[in-house]
Protein backbone atom coordinates (compact mmCIF):
# COMPACT_ATOMS: atom_id res chain seq x y z
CA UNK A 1 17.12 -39.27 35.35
CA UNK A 2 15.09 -36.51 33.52
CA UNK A 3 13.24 -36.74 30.65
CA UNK A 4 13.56 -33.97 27.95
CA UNK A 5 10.12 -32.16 27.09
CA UNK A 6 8.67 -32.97 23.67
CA UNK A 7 8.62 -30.78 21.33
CA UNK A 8 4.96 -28.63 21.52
CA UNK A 9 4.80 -28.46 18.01
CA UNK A 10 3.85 -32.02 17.09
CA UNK A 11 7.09 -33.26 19.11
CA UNK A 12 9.55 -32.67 16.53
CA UNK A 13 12.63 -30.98 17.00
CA UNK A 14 13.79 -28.11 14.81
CA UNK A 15 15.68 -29.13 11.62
CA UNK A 16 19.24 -28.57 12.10
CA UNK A 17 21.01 -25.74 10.39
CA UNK A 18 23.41 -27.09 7.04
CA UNK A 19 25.70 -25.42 5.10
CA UNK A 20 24.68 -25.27 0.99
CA UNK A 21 25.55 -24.34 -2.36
CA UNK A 22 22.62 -22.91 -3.68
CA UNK A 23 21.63 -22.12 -7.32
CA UNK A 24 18.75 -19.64 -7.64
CA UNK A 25 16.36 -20.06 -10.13
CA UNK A 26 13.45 -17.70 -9.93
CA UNK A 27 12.56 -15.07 -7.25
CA UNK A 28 9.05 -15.69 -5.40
CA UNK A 29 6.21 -13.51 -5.00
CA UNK A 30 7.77 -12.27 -1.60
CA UNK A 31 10.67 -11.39 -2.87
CA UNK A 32 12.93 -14.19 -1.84
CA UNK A 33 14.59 -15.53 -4.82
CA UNK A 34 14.05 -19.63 -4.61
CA UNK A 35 16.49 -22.85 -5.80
CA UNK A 36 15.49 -26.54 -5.71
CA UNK A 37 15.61 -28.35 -2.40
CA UNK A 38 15.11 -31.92 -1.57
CA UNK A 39 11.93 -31.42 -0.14
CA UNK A 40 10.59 -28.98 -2.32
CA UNK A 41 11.58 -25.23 -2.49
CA UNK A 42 14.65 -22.95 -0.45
CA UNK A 43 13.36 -19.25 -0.14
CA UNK A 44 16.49 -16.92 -0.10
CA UNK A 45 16.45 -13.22 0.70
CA UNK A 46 18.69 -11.04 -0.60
CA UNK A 47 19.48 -13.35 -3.63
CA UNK A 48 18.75 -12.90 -7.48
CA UNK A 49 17.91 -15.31 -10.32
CA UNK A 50 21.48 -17.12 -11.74
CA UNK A 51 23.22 -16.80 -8.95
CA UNK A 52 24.98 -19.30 -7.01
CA UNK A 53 25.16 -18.65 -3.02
CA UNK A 54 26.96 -19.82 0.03
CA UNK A 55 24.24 -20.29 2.68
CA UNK A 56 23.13 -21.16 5.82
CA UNK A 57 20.09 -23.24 5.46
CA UNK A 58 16.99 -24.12 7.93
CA UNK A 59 14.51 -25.73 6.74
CA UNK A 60 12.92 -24.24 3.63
CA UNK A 61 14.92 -20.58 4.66
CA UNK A 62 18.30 -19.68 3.58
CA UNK A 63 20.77 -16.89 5.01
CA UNK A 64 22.97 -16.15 2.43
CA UNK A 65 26.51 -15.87 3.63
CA UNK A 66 28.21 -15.24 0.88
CA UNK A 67 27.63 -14.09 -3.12
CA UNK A 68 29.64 -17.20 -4.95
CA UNK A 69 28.40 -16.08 -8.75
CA UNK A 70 26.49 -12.40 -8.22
CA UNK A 71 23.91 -12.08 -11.47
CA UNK A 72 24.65 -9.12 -14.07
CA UNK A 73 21.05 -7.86 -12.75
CA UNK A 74 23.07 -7.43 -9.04
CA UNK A 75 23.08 -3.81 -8.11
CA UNK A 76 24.32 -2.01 -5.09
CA UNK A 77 21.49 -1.07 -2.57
CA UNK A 78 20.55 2.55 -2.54
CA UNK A 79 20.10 2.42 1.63
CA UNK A 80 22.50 1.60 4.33
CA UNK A 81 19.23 0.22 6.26
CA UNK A 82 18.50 -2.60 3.40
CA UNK A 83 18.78 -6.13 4.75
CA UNK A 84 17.42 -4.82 8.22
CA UNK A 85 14.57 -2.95 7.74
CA UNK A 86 11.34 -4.59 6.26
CA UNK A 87 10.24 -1.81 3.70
CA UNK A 88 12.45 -2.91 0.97
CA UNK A 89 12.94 -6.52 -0.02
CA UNK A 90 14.75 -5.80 -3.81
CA UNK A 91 16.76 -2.46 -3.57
CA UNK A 92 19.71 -5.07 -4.89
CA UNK A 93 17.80 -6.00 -8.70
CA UNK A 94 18.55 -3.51 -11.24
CA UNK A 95 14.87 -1.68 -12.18
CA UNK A 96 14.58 -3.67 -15.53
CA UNK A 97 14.25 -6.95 -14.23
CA UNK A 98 12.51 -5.82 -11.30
CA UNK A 99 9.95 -4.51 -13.02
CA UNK A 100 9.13 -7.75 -15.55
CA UNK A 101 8.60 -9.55 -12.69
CA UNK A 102 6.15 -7.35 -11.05
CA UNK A 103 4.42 -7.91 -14.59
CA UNK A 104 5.06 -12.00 -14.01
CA UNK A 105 3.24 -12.15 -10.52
CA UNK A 106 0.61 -10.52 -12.21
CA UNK A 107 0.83 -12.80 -15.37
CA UNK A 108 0.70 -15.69 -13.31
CA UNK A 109 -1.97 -14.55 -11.00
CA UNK A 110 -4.47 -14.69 -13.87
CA UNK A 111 -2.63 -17.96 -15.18
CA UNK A 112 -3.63 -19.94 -12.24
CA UNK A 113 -7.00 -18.81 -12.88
CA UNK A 114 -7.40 -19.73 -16.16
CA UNK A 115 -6.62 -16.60 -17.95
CA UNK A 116 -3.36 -17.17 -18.84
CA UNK A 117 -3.93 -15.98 -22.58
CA UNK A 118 -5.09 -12.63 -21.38
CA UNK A 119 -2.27 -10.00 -22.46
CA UNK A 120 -0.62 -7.73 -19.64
CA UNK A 121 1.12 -4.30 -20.52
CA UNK A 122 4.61 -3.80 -18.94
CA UNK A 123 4.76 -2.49 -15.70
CA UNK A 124 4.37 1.44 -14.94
CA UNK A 125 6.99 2.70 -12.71
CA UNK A 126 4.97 5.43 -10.65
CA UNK A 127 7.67 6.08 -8.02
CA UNK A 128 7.37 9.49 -8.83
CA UNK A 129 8.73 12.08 -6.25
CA UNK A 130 8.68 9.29 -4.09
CA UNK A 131 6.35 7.84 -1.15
CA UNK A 132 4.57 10.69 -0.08
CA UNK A 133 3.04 8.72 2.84
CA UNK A 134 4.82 6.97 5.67
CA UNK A 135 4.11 5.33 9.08
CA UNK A 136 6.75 5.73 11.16
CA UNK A 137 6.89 3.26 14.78
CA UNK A 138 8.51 5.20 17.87
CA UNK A 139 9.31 3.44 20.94
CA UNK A 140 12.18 3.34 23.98
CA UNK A 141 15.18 0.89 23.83
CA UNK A 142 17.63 1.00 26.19
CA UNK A 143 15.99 4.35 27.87
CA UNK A 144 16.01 5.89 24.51
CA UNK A 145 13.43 7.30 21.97
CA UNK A 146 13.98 5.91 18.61
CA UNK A 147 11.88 6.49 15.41
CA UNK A 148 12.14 3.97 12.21
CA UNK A 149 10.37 1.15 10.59
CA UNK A 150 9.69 -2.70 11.87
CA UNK A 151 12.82 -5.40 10.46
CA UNK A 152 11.88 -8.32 8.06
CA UNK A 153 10.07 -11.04 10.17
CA UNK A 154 8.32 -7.87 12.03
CA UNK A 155 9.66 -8.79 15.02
CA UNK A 156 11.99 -5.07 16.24
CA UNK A 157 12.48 -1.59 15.33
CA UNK A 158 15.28 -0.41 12.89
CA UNK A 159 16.68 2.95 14.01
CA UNK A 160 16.56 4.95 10.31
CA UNK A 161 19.03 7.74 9.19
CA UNK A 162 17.66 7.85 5.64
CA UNK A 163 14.94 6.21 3.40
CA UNK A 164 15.81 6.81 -0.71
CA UNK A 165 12.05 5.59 -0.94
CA UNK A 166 10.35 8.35 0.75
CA UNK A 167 9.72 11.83 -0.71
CA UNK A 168 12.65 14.48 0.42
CA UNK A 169 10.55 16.27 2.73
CA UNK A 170 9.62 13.03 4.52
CA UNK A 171 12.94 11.82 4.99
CA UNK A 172 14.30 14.62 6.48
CA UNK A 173 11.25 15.12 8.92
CA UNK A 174 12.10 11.66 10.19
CA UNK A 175 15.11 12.75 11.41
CA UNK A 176 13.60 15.69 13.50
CA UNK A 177 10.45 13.56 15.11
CA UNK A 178 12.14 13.16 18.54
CA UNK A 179 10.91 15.66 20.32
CA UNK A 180 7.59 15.02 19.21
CA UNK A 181 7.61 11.15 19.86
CA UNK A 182 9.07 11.98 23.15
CA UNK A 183 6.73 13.81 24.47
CA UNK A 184 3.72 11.51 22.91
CA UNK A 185 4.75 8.04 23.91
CA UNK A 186 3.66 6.08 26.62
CA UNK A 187 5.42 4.86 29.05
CA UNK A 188 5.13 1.28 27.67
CA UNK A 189 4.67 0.08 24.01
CA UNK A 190 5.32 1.90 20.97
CA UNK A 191 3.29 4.46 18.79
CA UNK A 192 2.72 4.71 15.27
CA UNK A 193 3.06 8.80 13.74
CA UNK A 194 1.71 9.09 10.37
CA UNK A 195 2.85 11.42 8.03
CA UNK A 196 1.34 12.87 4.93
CA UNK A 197 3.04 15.35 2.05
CA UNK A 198 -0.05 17.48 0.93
CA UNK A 199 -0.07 20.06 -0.91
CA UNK A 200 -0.32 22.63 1.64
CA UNK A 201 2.56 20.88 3.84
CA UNK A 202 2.84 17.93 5.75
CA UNK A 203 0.29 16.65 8.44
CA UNK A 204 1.57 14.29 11.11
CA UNK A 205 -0.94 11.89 13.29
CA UNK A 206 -0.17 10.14 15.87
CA UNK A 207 -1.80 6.93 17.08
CA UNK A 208 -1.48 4.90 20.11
CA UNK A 209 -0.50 7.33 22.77
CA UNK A 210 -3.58 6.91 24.96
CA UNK A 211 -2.17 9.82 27.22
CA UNK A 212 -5.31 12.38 28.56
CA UNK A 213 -2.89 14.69 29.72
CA UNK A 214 -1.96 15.68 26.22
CA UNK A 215 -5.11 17.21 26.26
CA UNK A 216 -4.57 19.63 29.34
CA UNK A 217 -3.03 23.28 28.43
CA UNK A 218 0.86 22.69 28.83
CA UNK A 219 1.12 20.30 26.48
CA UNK A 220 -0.98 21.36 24.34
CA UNK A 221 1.31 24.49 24.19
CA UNK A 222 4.17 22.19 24.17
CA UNK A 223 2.53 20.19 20.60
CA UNK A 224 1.91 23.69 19.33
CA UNK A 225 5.40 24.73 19.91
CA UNK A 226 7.04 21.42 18.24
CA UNK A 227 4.33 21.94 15.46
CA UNK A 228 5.53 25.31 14.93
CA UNK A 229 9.31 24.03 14.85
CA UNK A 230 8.75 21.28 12.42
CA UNK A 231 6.49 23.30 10.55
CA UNK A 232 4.19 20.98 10.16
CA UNK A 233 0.23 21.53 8.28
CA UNK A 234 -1.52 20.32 10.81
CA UNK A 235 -0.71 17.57 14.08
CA UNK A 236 -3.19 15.17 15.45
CA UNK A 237 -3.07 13.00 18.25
CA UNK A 238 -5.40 9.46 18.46
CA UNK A 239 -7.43 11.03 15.92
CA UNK A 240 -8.20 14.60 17.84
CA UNK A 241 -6.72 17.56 15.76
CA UNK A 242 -4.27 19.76 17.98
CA UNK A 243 -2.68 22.10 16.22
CA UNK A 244 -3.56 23.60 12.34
CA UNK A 245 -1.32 25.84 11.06
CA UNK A 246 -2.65 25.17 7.65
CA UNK A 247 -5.43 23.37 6.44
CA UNK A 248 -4.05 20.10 4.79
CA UNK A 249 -4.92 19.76 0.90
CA UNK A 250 -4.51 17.98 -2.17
CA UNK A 251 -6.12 18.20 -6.08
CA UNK A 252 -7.68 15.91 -7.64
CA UNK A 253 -8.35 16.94 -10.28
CA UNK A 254 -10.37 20.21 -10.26
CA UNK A 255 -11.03 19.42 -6.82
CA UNK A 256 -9.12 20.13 -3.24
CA UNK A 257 -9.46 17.62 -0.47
CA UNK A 258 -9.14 18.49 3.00
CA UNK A 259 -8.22 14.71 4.15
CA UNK A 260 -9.20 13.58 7.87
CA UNK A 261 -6.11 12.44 10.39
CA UNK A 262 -4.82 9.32 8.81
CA UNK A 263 -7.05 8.96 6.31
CA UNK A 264 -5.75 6.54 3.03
CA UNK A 265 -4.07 7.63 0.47
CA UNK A 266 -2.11 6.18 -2.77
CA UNK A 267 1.60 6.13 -1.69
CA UNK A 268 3.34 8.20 -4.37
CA UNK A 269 1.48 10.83 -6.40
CA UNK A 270 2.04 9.58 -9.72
CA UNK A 271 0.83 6.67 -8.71
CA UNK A 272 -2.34 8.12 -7.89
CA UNK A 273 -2.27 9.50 -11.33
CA UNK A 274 -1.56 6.95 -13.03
CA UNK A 275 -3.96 4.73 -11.35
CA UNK A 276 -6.78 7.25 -12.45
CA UNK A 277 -5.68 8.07 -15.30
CA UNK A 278 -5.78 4.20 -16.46
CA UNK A 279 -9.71 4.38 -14.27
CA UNK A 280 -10.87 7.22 -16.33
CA UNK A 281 -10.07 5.62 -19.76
CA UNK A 282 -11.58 2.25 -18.31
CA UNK A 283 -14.87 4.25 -17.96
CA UNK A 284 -14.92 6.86 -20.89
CA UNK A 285 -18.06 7.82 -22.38
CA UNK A 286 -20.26 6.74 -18.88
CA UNK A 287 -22.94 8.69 -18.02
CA UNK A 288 -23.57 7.57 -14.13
CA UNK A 289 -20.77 6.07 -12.69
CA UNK A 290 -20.33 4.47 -8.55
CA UNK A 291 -17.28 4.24 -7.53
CA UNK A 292 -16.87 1.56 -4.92
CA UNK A 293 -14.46 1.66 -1.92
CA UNK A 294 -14.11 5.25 -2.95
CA UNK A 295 -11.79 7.16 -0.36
CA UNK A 296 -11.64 10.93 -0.80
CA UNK A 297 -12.41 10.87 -4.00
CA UNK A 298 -9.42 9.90 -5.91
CA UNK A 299 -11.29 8.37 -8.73
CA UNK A 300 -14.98 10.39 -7.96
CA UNK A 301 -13.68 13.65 -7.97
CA UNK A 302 -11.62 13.42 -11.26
CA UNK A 303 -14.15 10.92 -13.08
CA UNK A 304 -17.14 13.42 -12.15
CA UNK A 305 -15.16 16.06 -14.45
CA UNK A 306 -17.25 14.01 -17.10
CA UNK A 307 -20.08 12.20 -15.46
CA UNK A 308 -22.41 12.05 -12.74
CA UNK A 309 -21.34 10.20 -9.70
CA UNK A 310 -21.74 8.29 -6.58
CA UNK A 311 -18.85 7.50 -4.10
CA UNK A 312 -19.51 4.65 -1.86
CA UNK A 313 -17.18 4.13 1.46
CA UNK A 314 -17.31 2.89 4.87
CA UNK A 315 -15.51 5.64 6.52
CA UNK A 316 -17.77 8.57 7.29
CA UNK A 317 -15.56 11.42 8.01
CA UNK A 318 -13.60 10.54 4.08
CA UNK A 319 -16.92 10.65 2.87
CA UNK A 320 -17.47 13.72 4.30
CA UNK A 321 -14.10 15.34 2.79
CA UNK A 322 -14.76 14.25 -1.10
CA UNK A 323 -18.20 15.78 -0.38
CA UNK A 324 -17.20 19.31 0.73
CA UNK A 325 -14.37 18.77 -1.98
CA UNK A 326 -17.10 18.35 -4.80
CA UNK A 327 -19.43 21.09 -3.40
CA UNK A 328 -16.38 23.18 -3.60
CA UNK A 329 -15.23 22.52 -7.09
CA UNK A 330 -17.19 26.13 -8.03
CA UNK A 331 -19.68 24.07 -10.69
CA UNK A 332 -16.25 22.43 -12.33
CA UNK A 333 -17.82 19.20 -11.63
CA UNK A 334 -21.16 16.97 -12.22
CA UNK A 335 -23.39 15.66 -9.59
CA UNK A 336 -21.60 14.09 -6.61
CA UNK A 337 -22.90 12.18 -3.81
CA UNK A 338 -21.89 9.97 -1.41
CA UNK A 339 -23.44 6.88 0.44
CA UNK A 340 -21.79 5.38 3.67
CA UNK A 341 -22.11 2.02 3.66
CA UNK A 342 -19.28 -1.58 4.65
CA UNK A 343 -19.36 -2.88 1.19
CA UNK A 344 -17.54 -6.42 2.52
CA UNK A 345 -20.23 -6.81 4.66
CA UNK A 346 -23.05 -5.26 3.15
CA UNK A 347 -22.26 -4.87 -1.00
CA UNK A 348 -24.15 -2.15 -3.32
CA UNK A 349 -26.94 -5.02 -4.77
CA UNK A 350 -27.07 -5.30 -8.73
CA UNK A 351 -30.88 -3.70 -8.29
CA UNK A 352 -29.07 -0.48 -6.71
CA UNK A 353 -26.61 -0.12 -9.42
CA UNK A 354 -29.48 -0.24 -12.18
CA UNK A 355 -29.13 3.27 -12.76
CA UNK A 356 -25.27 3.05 -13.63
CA UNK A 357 -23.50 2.48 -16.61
CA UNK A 358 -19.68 2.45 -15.34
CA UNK A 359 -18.44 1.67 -12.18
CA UNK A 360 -14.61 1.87 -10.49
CA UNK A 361 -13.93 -0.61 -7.90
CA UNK A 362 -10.70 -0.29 -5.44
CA UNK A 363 -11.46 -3.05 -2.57
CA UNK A 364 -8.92 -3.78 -0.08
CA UNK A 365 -6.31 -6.28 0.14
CA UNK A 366 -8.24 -9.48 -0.03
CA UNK A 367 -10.60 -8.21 -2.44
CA UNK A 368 -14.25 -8.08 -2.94
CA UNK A 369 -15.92 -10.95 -4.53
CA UNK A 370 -19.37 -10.47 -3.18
CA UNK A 371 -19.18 -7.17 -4.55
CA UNK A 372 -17.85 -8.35 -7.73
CA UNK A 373 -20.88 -10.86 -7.87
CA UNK A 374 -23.40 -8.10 -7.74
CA UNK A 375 -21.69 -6.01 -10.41
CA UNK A 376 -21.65 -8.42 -12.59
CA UNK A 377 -25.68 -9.08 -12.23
CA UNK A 378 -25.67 -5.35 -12.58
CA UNK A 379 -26.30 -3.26 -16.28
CA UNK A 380 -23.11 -2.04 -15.83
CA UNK A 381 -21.29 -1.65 -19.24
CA UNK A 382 -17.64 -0.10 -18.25
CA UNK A 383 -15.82 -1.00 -15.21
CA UNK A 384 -12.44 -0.35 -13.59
CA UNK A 385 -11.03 -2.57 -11.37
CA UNK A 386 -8.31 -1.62 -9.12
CA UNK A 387 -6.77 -4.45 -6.83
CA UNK A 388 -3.43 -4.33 -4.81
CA UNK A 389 -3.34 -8.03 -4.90
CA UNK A 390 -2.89 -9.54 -8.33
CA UNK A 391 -4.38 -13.19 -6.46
CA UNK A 392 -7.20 -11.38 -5.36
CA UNK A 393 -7.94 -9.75 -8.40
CA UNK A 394 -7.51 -12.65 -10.58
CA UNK A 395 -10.11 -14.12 -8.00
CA UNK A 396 -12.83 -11.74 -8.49
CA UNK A 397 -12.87 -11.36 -12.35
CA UNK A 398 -13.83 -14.60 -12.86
CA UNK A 399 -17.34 -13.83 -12.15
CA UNK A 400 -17.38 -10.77 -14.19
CA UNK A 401 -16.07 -12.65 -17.08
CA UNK A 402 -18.99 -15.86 -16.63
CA UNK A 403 -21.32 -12.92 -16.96
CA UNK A 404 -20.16 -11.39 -20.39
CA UNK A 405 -17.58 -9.11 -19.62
CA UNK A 406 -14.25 -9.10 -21.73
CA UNK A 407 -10.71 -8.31 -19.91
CA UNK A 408 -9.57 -5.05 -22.54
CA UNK A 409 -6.70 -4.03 -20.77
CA UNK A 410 -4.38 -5.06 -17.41
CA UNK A 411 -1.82 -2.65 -16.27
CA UNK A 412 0.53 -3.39 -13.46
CA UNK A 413 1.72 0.03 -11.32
CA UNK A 414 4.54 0.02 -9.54
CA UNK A 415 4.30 2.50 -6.32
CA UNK A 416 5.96 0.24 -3.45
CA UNK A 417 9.57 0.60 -4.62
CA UNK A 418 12.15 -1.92 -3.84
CA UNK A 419 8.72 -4.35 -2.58
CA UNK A 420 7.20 -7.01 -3.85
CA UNK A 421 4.07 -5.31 -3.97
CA UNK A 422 2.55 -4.57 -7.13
CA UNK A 423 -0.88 -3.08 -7.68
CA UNK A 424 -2.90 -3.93 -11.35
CA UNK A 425 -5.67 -2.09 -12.95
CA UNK A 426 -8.03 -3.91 -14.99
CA UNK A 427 -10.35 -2.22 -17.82
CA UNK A 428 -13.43 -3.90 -18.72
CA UNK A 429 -16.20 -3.90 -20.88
CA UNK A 430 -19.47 -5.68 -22.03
């Protein structure tokens, strides 16, 4: 007789799937809305607060199979993609309610960290013209090129026809990348093709071909020829510029940026506004301002309309655009300069920053509390703080508050549509 292997997870076997009537209660800061299980809480996608669902349970995850009592927030999703691909969690919650609870994660971010009686301002909607930035993943299945996004659970690749998220001119150059992702892919794995709507036209760069004989004369004539067809600013490959029809650009400001292959950029372009417009109020009436994790110059280049400046930033060749961009401005802007430096690893020291009286600080994901230390030894007197992670954020004020700064304003801005990710801008003051 055999003996069946143990589990290798501990030796327990998978909790068996069971049919439930769910109630949902809330939705989570994923996006799953959540109802009360035995054990603690049932995450289901696809679901809304009030309603009651059929589903398929495992675990702490639901599938919901069918809509038993649909909430009066229900809406029909604006994609026939939604439920497959992973960009969009909430395309079925009517904007209203979607947007109070992007102003509730951020509510009870702060809560958690003891600053629940701090006041937030509704939610800004910066969806704009739509996402004017996209990553695209190519790859073959079933001997075929296809071009779309990764599912929920980031496991495959969703074919796309349409995305209602993504500016007009970005959606329908999705549908004409073929020939392009063809001809760039290896013959095993996937690549990545990032797009960008500048002002100037769209510049494409692709990452993760690895392929040396892109570089010989052909193909290069072959890029140039698909570059021509799609019409596209410029086309890079791993980082290498092939083809520029037209140099790629975009204001700020006074200010035109020439951004590097795949550089970062804020998603939608009123989001970008909006962003600095809520960074230049935090600041107003500085005289010497550093702006931290700076980019090319979102904040920099509009904030040195009014006072002198230093952008700090880890990637050299983005420092090197908002540079030329200043030294371009004609004399429309104050003194700008730039210092290179890996501000998680190595943050701007409160004795560097003695010189500055405001400072704007956009850290990554997981925020920046060493940094946030040092500003608050600093004699810094205004300060924006830009997070795309409420928990992060709520994480690093805390030592700016121990060392007399007061919370004025927090703004949450909405420019990940249909997500549940939500980006806050703090304004303080001391």
């Amino acid at each position: 007789m055999s003996r069946s292997r143990p589990n290798q997870a501990g030796g327990r076997a998978p909790p068996a799937p069971e049919e439930r009537i769910l109630e949902l209660t809330a939705v989570g800061s994923r996006g799953d809305a959540t109802a009360e299980g035995g054990a603690g809480l049932i995450y289901a996608p696809f679901a809304l607060p009030g309603e009651k669902v059929r589903a398929r349970v495992v675990g702490d995850r639901a599938e919901v199979l069918e809509v038993l009592e649909p909430s009066a927030e229900r809406q029909a999703p604006a994609c026939r993609h939604f439920g497959r691909c992973g960009g969009c969690q909430l395309q079925h919650w009517q904007d209203a309610p979607y947007l109070d609870w992007k102003r509730a994660q951020v509510q009870d971010a702060l809560h958690k960290r003891g600053f629940g009686a701090v006041q937030v301002e509704p939610t800004i909607a910066a969806w704009g013209a739509g996402r004017r930035r996209a990553a695209f993943h190519a790859a073959r299945l079933g001997g075929q090129v296809r071009i779309g996004f990764i599912e929920r659970g980031g496991a495959k690749l969703t074919p796309i026809s349409q995305c209602p998220v993504l500016a007009a001119p970005l959606e329908a150059l999705a549908l004409k990348l073929g020939p392009l992702a063809e001809m760039t892919l290896p013959q095993r794995g996937e690549i990545t093709i990032h797009c960008l709507l500048t002002d100037t036209g769209i510049d494409v760069a692709v990452k993760g071909a690895g392929r040396a004989e892109l570089l010989h004369r052909a193909a290069l004539e072959a890029l140039s020829a698909i570059a021509n067809e799609l019409d596209l600013a410029r086309l890079s490959i791993d980082g290498e510029p092939i083809v520029e029809r037209k140099k790629p650009l975009l204001r700020m400001g006074k200010a035109m940026v020439a951004p590097p292959p795949g550089a970062f950029l804020q998603p939608t372009a009123a989001g970008e506004e909006t962003l600095a417009r809520l960074a230049l109020d935090a600041v107003k009436g500085s005289n010497r301002v550093i702006d931290l994790f700076s980019g090319i110059g979102t904040f920099a280049l509009r904030i040195a309309e009014h006072a002198e400046v230093v952008a700090a930033e880890t990637d050299n060749e983005m420092l090197i655009a908002l540079k030329k961009a200043s030294d371009g401005a004609g004399g429309a802007l104050k003194e700008v300069n730039t210092l290179r430096r890996d501000l998680l690893r190595t943050p701007i020291s409160a004795l560097e920053m003695k010189k500055f009286d405001g400072a704007v600080i956009d850290p990554p994901r997981s925020g920046a509390r060493l940094q946030a230390e040092q500003i608050a030894r600093a004699p810094i007197r205004k300060l924006a703080y830009v997070s795309c992670d409420p928990a992060s954020f709520a994480r690093d004020i805390k030592v700016l508050i121990e060392h007399g700064f007061t919370l004025t304003h927090v703004t949450p801005v909405d420019q990940f549509r249909w997500s549940p990710h939500t980006e806050v801008v703090g304004a303080f003051e001391r």
